[in-house]
N, C-alpha and C. Protein backbone atom coordinates (compact mmCIF):
# COMPACT_ATOMS: atom_id res chain seq x y z
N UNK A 1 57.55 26.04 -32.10
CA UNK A 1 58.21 25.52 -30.92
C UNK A 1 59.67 25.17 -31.25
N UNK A 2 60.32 24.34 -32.41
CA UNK A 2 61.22 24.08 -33.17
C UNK A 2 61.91 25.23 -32.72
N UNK A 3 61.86 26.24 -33.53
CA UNK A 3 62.86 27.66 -33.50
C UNK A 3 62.60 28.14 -32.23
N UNK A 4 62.14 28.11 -31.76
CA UNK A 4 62.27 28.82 -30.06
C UNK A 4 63.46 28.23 -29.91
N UNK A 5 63.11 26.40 -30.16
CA UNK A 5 64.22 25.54 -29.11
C UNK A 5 65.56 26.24 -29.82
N UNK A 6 65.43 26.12 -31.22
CA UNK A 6 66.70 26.58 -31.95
C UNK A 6 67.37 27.96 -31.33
N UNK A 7 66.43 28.55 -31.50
CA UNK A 7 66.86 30.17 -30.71
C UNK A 7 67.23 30.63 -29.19
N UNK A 8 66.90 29.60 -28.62
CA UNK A 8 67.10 29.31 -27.36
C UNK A 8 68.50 29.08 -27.15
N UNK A 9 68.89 28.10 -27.79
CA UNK A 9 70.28 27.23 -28.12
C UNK A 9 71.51 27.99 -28.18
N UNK A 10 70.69 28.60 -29.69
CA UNK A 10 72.13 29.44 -30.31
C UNK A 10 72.21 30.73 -29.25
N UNK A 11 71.38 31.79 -28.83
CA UNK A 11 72.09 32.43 -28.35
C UNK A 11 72.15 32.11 -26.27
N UNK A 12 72.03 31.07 -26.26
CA UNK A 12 73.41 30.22 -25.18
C UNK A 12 74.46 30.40 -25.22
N UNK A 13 75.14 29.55 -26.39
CA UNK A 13 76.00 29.26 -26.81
C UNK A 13 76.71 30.74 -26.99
N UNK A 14 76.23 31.79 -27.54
CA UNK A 14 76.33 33.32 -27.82
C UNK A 14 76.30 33.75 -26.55
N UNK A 15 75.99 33.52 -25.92
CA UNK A 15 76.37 35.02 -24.58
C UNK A 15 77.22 33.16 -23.77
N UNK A 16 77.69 32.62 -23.82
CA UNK A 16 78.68 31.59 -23.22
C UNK A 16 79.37 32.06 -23.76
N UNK A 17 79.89 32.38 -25.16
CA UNK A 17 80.97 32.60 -26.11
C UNK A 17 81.56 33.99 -25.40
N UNK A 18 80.68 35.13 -25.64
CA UNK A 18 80.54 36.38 -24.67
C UNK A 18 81.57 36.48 -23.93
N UNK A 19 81.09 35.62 -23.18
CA UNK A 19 81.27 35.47 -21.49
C UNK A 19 82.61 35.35 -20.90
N UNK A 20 82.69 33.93 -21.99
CA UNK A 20 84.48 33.68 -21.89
C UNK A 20 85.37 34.81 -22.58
N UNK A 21 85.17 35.28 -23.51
CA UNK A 21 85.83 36.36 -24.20
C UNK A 21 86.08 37.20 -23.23
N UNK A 22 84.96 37.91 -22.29
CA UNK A 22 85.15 39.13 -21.83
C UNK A 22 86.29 38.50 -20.57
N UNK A 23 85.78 37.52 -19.77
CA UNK A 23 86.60 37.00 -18.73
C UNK A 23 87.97 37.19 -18.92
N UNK A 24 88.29 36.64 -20.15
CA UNK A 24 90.00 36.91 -20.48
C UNK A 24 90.57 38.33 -20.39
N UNK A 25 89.87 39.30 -20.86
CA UNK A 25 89.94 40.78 -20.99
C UNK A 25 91.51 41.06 -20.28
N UNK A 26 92.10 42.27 -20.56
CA UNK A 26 93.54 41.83 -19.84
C UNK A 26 93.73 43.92 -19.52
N UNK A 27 94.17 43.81 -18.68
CA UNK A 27 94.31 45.39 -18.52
C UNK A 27 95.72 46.05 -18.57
N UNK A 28 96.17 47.12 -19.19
CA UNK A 28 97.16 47.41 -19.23
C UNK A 28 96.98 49.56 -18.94
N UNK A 29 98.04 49.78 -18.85
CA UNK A 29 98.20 51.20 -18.42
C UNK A 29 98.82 51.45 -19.37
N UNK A 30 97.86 53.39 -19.65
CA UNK A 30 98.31 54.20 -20.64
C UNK A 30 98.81 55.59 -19.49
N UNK A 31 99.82 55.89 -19.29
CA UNK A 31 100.94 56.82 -18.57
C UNK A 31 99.88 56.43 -17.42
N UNK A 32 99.81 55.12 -16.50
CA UNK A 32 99.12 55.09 -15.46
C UNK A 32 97.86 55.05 -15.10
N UNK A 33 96.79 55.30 -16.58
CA UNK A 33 95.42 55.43 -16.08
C UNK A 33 95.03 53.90 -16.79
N UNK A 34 94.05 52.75 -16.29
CA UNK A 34 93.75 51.88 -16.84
C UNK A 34 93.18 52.18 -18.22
N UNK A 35 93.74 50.39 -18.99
CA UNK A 35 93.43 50.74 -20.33
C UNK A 35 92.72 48.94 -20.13
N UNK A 36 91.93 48.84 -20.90
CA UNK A 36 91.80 47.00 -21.47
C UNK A 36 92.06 46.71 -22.28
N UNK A 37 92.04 45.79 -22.77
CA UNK A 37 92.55 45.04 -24.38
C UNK A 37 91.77 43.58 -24.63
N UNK A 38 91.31 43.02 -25.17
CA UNK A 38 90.10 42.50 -25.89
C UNK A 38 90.62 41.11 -24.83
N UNK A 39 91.87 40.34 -24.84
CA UNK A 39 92.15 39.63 -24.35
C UNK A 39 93.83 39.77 -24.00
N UNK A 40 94.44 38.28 -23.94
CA UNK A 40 95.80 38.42 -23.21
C UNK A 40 96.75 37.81 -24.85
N UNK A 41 97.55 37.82 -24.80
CA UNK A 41 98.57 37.77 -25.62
C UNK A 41 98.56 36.27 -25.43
N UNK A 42 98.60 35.43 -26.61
CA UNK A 42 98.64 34.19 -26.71
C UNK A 42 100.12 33.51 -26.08
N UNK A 43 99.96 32.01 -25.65
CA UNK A 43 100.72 31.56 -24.81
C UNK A 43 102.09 30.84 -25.74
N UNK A 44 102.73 31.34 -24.77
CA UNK A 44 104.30 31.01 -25.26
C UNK A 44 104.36 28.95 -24.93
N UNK A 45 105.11 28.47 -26.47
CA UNK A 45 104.64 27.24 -26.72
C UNK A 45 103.74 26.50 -27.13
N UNK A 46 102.69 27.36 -27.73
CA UNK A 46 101.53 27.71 -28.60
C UNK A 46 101.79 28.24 -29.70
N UNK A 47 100.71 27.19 -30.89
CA UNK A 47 100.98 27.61 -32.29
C UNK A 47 101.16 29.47 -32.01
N UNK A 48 101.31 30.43 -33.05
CA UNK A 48 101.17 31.89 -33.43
C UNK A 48 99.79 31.69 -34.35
N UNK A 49 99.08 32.77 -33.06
CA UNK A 49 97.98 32.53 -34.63
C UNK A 49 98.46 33.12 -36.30
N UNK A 50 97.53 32.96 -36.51
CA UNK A 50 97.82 32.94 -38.48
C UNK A 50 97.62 34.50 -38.44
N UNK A 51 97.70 35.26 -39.73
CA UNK A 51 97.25 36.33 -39.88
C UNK A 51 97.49 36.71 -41.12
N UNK A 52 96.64 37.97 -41.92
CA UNK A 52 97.00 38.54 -43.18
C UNK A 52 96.55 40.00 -42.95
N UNK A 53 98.04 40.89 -43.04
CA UNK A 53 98.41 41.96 -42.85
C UNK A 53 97.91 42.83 -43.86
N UNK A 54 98.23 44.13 -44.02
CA UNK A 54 98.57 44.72 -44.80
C UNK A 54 99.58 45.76 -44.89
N UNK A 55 100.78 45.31 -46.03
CA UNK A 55 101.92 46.45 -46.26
C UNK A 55 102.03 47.33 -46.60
N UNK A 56 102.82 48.25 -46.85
CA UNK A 56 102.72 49.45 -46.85
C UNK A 56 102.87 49.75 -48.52
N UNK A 57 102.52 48.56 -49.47
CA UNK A 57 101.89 48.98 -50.90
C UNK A 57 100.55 48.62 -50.95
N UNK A 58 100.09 48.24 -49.99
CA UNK A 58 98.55 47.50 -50.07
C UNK A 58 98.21 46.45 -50.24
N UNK A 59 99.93 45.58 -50.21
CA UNK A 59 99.05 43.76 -50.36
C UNK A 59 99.23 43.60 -49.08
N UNK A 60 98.49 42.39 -49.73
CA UNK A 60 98.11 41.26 -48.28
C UNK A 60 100.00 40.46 -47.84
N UNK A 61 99.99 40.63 -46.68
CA UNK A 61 101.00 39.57 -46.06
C UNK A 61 100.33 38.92 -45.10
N UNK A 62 101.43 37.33 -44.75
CA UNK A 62 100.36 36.28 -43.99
C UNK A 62 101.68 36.48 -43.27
N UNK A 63 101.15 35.46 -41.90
CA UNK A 63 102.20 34.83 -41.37
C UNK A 63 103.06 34.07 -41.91
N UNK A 64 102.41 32.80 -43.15
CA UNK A 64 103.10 31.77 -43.50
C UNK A 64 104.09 32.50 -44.29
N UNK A 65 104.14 33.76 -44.70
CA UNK A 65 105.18 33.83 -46.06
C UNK A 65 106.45 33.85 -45.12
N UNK A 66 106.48 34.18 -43.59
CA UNK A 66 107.51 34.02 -43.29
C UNK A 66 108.39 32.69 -42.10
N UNK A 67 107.23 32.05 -42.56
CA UNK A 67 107.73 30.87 -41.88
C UNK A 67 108.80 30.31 -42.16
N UNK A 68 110.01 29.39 -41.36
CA UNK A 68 111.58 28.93 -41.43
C UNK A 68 112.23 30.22 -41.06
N UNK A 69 111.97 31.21 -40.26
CA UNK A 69 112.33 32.43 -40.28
C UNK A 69 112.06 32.43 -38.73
N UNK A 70 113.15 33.44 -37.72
CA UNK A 70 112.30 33.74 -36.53
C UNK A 70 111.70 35.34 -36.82
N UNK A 71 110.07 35.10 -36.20
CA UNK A 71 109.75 36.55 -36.26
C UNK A 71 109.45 37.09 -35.01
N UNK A 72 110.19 38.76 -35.38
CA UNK A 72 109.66 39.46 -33.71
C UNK A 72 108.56 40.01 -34.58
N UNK A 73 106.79 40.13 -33.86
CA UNK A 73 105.95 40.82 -33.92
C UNK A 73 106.05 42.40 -32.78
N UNK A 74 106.51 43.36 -33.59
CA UNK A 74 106.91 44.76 -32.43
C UNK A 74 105.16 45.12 -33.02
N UNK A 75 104.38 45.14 -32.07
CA UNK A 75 102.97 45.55 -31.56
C UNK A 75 102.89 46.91 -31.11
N UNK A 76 102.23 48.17 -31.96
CA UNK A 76 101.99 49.12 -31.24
C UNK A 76 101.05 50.05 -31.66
N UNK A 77 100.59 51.39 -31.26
CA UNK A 77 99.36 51.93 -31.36
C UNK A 77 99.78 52.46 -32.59
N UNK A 78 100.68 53.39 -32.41
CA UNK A 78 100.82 54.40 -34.39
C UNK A 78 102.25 54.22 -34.28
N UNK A 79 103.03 54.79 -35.63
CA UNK A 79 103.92 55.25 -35.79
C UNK A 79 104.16 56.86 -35.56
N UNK A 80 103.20 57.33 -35.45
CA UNK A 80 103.40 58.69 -35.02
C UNK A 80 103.16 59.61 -33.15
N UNK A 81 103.47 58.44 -33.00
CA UNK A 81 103.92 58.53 -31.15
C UNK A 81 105.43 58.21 -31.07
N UNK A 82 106.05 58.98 -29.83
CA UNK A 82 107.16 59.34 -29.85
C UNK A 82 108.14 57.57 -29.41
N UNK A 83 106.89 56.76 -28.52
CA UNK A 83 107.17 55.52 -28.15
C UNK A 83 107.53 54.72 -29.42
N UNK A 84 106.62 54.30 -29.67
CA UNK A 84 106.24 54.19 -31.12
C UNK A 84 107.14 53.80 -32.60
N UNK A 85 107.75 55.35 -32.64
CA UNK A 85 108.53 55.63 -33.40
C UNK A 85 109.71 55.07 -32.41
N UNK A 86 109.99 55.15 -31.40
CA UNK A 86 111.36 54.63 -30.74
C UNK A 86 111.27 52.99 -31.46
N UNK A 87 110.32 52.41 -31.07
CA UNK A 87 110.58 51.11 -31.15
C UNK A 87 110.52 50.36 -32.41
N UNK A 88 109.75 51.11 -33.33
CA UNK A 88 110.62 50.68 -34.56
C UNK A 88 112.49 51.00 -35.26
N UNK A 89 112.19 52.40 -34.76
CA UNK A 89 114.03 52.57 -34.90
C UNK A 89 114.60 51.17 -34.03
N UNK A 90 114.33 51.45 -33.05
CA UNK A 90 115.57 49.93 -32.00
C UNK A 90 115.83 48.79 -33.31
N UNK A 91 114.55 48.40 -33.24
CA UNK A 91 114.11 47.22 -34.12
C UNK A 91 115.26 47.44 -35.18
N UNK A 92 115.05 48.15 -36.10
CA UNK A 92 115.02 48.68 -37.09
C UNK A 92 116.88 48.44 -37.43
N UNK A 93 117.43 49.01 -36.17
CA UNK A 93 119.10 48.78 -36.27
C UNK A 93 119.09 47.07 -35.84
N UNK A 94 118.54 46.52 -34.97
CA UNK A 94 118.92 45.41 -34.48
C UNK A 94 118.57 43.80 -35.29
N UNK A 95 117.69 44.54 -36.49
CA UNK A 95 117.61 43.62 -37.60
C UNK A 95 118.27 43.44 -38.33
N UNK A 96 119.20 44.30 -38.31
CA UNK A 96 120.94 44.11 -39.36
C UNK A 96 121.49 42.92 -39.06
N UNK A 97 121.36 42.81 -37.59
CA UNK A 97 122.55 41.55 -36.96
C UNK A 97 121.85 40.34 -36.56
N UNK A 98 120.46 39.81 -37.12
CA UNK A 98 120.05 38.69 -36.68
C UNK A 98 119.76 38.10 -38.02
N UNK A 99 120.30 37.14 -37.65
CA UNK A 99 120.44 36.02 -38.68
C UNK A 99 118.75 35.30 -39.32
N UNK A 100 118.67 35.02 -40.30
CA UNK A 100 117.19 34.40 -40.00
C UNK A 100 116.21 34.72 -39.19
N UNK A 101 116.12 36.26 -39.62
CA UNK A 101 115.02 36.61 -38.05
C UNK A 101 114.35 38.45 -39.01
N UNK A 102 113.00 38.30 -39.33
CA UNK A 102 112.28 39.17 -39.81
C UNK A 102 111.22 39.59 -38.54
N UNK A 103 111.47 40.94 -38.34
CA UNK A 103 111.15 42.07 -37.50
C UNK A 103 109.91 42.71 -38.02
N UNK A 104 108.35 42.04 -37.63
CA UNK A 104 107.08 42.81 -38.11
C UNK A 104 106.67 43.87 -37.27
N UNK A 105 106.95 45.39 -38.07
CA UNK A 105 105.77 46.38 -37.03
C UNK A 105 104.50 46.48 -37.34
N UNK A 106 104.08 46.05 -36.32
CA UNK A 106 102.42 46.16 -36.44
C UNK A 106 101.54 47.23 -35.82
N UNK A 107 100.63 47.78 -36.30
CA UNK A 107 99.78 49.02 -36.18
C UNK A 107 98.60 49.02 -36.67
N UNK A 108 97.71 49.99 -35.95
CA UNK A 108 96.47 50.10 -37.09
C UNK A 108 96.80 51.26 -37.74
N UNK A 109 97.90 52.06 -38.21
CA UNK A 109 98.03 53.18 -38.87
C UNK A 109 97.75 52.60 -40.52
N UNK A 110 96.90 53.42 -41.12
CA UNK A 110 97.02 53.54 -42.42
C UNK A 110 98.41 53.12 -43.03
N UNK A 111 98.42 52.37 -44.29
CA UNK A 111 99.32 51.91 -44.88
C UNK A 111 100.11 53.04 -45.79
N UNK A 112 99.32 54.04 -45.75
CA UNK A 112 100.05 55.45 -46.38
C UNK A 112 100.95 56.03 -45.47
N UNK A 113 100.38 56.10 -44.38
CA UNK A 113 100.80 56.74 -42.98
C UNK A 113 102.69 55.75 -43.24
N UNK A 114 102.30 54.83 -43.05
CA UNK A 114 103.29 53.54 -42.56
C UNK A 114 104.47 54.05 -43.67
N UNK A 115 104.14 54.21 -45.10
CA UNK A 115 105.28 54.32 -46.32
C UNK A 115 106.14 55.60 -45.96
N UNK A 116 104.87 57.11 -45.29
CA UNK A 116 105.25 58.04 -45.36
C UNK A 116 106.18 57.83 -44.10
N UNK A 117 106.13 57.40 -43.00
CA UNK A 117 106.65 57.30 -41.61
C UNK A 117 108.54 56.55 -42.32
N UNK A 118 108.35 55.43 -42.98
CA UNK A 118 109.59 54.73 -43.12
C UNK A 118 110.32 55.39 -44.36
N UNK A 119 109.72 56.06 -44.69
CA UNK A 119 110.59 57.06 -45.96
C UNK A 119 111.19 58.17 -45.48
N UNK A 120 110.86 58.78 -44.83
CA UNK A 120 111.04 59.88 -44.17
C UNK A 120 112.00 59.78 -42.91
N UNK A 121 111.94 58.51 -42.36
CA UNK A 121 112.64 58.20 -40.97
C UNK A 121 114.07 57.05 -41.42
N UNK A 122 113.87 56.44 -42.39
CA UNK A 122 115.06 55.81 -43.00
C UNK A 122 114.84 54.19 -42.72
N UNK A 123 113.52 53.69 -42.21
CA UNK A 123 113.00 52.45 -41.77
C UNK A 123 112.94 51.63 -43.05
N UNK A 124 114.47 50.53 -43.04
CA UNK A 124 114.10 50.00 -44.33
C UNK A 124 114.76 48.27 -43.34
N UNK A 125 114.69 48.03 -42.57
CA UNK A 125 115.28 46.52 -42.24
C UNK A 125 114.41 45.64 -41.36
N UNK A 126 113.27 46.36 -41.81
CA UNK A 126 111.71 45.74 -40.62
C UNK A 126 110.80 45.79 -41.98
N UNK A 127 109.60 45.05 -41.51
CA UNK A 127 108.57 45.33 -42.68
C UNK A 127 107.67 45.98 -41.76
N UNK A 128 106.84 46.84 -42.24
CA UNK A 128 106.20 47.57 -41.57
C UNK A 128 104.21 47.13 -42.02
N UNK A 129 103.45 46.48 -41.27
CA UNK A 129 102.48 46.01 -41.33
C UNK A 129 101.22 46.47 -40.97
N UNK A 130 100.01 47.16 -41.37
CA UNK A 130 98.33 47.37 -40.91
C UNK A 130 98.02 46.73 -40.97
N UNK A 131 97.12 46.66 -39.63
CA UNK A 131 96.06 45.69 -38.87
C UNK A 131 95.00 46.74 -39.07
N UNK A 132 94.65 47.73 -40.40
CA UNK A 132 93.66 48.54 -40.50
C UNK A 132 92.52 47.64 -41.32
N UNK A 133 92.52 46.63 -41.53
CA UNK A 133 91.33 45.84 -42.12
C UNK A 133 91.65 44.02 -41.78
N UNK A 134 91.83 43.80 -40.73
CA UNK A 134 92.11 42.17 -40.66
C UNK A 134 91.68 42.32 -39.14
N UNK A 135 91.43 41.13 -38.54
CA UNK A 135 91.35 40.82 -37.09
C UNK A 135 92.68 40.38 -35.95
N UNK A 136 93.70 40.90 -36.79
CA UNK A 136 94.86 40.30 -35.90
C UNK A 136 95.06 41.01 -34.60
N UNK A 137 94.51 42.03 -34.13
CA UNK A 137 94.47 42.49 -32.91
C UNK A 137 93.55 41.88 -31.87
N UNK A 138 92.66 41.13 -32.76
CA UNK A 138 91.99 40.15 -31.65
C UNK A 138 92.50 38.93 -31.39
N UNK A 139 92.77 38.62 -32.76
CA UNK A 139 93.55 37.39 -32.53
C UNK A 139 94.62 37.17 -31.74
N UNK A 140 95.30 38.69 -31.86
CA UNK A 140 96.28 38.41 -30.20
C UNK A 140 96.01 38.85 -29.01
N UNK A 141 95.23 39.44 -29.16
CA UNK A 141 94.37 39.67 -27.87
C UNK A 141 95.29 41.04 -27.03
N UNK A 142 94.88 41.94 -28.57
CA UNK A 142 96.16 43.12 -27.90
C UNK A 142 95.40 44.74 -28.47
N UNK A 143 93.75 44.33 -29.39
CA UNK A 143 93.20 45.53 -29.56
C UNK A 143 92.09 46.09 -27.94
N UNK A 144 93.01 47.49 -28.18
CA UNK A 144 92.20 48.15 -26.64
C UNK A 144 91.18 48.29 -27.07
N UNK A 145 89.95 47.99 -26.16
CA UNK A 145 88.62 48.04 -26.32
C UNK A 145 87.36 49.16 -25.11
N UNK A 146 88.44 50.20 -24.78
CA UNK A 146 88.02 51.15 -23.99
C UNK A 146 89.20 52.37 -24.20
N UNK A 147 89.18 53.71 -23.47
CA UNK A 147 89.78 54.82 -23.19
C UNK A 147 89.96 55.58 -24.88
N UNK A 148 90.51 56.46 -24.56
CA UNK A 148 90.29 57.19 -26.12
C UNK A 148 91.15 56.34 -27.19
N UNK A 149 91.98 55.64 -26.61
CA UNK A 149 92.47 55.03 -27.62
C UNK A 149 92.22 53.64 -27.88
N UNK A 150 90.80 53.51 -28.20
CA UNK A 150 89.65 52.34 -28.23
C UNK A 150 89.98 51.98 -30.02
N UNK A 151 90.55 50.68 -29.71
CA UNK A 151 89.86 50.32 -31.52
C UNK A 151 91.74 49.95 -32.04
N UNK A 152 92.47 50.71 -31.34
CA UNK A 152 94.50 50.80 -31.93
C UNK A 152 94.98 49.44 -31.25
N UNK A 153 96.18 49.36 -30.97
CA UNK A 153 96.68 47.67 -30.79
C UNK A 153 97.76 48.34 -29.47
N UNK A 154 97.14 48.02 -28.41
CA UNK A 154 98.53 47.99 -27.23
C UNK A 154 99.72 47.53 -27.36
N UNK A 155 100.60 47.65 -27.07
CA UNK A 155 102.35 47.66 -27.07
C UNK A 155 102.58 46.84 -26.60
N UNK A 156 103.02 45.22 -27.44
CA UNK A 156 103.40 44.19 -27.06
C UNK A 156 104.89 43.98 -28.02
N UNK A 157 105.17 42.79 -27.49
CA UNK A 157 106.02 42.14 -28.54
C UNK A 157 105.96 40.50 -28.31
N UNK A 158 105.72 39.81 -29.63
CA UNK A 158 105.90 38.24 -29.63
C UNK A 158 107.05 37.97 -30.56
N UNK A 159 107.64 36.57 -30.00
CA UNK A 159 109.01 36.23 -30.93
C UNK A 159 108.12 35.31 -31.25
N UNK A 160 108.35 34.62 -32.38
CA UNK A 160 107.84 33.09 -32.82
C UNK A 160 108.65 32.60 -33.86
N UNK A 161 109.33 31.22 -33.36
CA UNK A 161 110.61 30.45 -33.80
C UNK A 161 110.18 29.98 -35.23
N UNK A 162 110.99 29.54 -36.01
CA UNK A 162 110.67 28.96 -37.75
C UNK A 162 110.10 28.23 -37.47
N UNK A 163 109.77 27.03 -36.66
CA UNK A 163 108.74 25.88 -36.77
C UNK A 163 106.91 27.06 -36.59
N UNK A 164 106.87 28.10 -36.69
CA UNK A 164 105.79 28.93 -36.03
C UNK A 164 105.46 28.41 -34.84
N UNK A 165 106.31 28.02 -33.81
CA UNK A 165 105.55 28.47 -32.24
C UNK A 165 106.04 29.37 -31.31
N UNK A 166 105.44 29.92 -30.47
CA UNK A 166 105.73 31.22 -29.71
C UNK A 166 106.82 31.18 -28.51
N UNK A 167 107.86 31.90 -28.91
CA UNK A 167 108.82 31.67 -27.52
C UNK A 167 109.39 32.46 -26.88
N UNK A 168 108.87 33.73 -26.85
CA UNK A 168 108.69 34.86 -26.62
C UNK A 168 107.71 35.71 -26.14
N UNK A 169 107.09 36.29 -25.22
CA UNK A 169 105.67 37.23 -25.10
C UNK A 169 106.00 38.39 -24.16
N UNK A 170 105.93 39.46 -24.66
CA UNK A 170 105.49 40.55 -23.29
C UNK A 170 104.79 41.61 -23.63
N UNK A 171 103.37 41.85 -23.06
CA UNK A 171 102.55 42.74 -23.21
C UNK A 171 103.13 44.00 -21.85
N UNK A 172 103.10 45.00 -22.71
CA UNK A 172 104.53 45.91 -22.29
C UNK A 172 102.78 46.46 -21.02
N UNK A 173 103.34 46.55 -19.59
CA UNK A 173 102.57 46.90 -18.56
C UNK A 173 101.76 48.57 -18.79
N UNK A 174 102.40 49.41 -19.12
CA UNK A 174 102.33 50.87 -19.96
C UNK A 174 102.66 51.02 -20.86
N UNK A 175 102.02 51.74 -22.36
CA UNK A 175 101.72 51.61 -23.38
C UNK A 175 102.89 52.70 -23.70
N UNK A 176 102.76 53.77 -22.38
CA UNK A 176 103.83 55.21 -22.40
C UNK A 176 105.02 54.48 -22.24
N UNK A 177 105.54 53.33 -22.12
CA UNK A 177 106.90 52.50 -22.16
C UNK A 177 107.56 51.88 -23.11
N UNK A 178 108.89 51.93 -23.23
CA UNK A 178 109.33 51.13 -24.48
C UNK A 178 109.22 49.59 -24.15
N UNK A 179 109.49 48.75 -25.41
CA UNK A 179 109.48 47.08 -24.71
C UNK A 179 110.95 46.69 -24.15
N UNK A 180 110.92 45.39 -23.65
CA UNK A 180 112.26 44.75 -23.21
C UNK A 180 112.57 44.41 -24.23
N UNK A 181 113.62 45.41 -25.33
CA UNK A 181 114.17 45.07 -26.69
C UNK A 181 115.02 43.88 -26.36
N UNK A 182 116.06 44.00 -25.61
CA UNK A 182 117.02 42.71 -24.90
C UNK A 182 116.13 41.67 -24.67
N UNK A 183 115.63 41.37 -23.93
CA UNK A 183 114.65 40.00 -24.10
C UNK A 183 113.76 39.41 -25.08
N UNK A 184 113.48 40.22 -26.04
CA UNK A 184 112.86 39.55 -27.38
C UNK A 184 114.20 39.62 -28.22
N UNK A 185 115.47 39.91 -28.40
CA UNK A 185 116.53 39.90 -29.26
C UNK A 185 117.45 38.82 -28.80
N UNK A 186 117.25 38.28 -27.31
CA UNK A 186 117.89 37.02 -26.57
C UNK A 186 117.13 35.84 -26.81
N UNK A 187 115.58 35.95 -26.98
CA UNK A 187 115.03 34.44 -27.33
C UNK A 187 115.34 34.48 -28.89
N UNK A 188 115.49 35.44 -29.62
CA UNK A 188 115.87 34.63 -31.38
C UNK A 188 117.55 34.12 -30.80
N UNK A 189 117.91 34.47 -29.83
CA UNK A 189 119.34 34.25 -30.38
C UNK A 189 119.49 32.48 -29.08
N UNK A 190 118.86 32.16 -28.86
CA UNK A 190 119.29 30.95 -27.78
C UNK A 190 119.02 30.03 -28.56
């Protein structure tokens, strides 16, 4: 009787947990056809959640190593989309001229993929980051969880100031779109 009650309990608590998760669910467009994404992009004035990356030699990076720093998180599916590749180039020049301010691209592309992409393309003023073995696409609530491109990280961008809180957010409406580079390059600079 004990473990019934126990089993009863826990998966309550388990499809409540569920429940709220899915509720948040957030939808975004790929060239117009609906896409979802696990949840919504965490709230501006809110800690950044934590995270540990992986670079493009195979270690681990966290958030904290770059804390006292502002960081843009540039969020996107591969480096080998034409979007993609735009928005790390932007990045890429516009990290020359910001002061105290480290530019993460994030992807689930292989970390080979990532070395071969920034060697080849001249990407050396961003760090370039996989989300191919960590949960940080849930944690921001930006891995698509339907259409063929089920499982990759939708096209966002977050700023988050040196104290680590968020002052910046836009989960880009179409994935086929570049981001508002000007509006995440205006909150590091106010």
């Amino acid at each position: 009787m004990f473990s019934k009650i126990v089993f009863s309990t826990l998966f309550f608590f388990s499809a409540c947990g569920f429940a709220q998760n899915t509720q948040t669910a957030n939808t975004v467009l790929m060239k117009g056809q609906p896409v979802h994404t696990y949840s919504r992009l965490p709230e501006v004035n809110k800690p950044a959640p934590r995270f540990i990356l992986t670079d493009v030699n195979m270690n681990d990076q966290s958030l904290d190593a770059y804390k006292g720093r502002y960081i843009i998180l540039n969020i996107f599916p591969s480096v080998d989309t034409g979007v993609c590749s735009a928005s790390v180039h932007h990045f890429n020049e516009e990290a020359a001229n910001l002061p105290n301010t480290v530019v993460l691209c994030i992807s689930k592309d292989l970390p080979f993929a990532q070395k071969r992409f920034c060697g080849a393309e001249g990407i050396d003023r961003v760090v370039i980051l996989s989300d191919f073995r960590s949960d940080f696409g849930w944690n921001y609530g930006v891995e698509m969880i339907d259409s063929p491109m089920k499982g990759l990280l939708s096209r966002a961008v977050v700023v988050i100031d040196p104290s680590g809180k968020i002052i910046y957010e836009e989960q880009v409406p179409d994935i086929s779109q570049e981001p508002n580079y000007e509006a995440a390059i205006r909150a590091v600079k106010q």
